[in-house]
C-alpha atoms as a PDB file:
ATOM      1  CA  UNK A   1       5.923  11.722   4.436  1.00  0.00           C
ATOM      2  CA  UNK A   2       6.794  13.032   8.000  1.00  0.00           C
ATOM      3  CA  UNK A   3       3.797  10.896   9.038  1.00  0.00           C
ATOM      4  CA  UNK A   4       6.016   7.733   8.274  1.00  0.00           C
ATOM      5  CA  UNK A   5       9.038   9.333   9.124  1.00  0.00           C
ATOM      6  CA  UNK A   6      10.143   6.719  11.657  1.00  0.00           C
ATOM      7  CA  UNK A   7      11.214   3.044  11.743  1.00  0.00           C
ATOM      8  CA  UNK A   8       8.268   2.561  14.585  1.00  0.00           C
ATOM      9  CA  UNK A   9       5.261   4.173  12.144  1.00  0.00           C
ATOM     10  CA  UNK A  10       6.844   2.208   9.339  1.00  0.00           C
ATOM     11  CA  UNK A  11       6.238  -0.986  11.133  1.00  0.00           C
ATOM     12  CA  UNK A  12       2.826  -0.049  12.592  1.00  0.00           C
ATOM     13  CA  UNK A  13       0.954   1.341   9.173  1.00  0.00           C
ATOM     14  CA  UNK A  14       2.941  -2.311   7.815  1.00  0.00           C
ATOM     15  CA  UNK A  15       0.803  -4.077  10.813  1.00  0.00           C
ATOM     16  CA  UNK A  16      -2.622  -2.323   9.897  1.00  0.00           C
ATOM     17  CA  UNK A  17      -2.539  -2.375   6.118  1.00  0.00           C
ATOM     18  CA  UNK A  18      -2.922  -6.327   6.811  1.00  0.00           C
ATOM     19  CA  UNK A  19      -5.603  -5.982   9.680  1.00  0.00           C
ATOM     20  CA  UNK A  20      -6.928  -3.598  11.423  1.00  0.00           C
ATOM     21  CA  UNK A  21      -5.370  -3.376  14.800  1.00  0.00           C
ATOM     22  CA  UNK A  22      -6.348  -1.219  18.753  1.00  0.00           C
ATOM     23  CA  UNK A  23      -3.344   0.175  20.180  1.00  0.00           C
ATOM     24  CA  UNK A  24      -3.417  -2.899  23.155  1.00  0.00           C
ATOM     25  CA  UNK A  25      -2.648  -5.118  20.097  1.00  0.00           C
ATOM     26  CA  UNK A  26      -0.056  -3.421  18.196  1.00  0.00           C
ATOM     27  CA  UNK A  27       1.772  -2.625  21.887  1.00  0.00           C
ATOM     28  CA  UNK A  28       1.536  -6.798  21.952  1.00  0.00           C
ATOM     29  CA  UNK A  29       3.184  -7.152  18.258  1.00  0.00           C
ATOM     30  CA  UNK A  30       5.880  -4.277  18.484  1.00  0.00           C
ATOM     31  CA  UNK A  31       6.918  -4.361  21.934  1.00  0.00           C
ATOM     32  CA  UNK A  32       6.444  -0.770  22.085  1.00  0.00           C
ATOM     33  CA  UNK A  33       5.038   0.756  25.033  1.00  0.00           C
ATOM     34  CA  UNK A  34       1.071   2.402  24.980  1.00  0.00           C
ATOM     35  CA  UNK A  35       2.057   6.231  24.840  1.00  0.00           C
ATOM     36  CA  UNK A  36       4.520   5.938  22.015  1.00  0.00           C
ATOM     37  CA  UNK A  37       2.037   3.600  19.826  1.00  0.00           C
ATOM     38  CA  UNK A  38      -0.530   6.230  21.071  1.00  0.00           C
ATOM     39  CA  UNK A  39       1.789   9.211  19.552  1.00  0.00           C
ATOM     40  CA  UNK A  40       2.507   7.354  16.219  1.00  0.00           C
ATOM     41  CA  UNK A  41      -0.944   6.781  15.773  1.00  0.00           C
ATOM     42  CA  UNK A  42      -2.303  10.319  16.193  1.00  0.00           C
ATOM     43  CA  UNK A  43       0.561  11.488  14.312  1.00  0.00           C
ATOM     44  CA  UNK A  44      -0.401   9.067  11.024  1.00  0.00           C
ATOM     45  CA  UNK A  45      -4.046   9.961  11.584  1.00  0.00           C
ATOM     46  CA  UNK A  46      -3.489  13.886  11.237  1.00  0.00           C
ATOM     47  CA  UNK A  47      -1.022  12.711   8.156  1.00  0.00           C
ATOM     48  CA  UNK A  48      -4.346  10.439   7.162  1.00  0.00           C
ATOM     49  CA  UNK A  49      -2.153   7.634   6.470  1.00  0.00           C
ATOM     50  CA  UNK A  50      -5.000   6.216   9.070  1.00  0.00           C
ATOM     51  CA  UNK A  51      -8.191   6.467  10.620  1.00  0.00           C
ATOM     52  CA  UNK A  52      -9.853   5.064  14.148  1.00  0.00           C
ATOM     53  CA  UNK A  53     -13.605   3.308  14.465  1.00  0.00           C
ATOM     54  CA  UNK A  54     -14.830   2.736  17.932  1.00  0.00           C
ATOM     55  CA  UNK A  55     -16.242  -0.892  18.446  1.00  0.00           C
ATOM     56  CA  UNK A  56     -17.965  -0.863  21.593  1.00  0.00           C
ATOM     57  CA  UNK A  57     -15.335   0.235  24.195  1.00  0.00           C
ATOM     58  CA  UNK A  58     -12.182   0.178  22.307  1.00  0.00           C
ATOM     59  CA  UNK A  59     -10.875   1.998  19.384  1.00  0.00           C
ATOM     60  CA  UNK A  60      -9.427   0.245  16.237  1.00  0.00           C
ATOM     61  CA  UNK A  61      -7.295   1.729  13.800  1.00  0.00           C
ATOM     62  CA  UNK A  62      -6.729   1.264   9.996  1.00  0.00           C
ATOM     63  CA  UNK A  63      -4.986   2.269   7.027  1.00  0.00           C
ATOM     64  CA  UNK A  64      -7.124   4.860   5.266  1.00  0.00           C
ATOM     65  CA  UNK A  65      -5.581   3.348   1.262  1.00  0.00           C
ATOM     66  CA  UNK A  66      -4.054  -0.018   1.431  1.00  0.00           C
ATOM     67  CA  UNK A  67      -2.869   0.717  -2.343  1.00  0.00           C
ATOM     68  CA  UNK A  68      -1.324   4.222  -1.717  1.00  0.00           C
ATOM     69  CA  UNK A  69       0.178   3.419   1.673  1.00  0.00           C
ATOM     70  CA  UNK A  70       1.935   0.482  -0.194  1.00  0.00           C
ATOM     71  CA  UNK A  71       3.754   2.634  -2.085  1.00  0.00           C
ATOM     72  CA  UNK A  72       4.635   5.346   0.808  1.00  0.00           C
ATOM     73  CA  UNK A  73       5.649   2.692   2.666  1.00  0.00           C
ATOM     74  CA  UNK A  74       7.992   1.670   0.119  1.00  0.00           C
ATOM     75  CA  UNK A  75       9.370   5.150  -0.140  1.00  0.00           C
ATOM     76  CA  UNK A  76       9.474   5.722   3.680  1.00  0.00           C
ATOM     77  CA  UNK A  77      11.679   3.101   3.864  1.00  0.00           C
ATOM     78  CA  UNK A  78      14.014   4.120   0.439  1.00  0.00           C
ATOM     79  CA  UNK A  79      14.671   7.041   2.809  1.00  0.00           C
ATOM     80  CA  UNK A  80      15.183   5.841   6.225  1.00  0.00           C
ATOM     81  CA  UNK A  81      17.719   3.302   4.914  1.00  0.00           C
ATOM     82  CA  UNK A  82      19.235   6.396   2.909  1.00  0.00           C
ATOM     83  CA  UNK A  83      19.861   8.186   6.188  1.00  0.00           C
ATOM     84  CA  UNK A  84      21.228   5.034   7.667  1.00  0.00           C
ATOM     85  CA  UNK A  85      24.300   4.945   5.362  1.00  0.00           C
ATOM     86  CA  UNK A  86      25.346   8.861   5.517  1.00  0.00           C
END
């Protein structure tokens, strides 16, 4: 779970179950800047929430299970919102 274990992964593995997404266009969506989309990434890949392609000079990223991420997504969130009331 540690691999959705922020509000900012939660939002990007939401983002790429839809489509997948490079990092240029997720820092577009989110607002976030290009080394902590780069982090969150690399830190859900090694989790294997998701996985990267190249297509021609630029890397795209997507959810490894739609189905499966659903749910942890679901959970992720059950848990972040826990912490937000203690």
């Amino acid at each position: 779970m540690g691999a959705l274990s922020t509000a900012d992964r939660l939002r990007i593995a939401t983002l790429l179950k839809d489509r997948p997404l490079n990092v240029r266009d997720l820092c577009f969506i989110t607002g976030l800047p290009q080394n902590l989309v780069s982090y969150d990434l690399r830190v859900m890949k090694e989790g294997g929430i998701v996985h990267s392609e190249k297509k021609g000079r630029e890397t795209v990223y997507s959810v490894t299970d739609r189905d499966t991420l659903g749910t942890m997504i679901h959970a992720a969130r059950s848990l972040l919102d826990r912490e937000d009331v203690t």
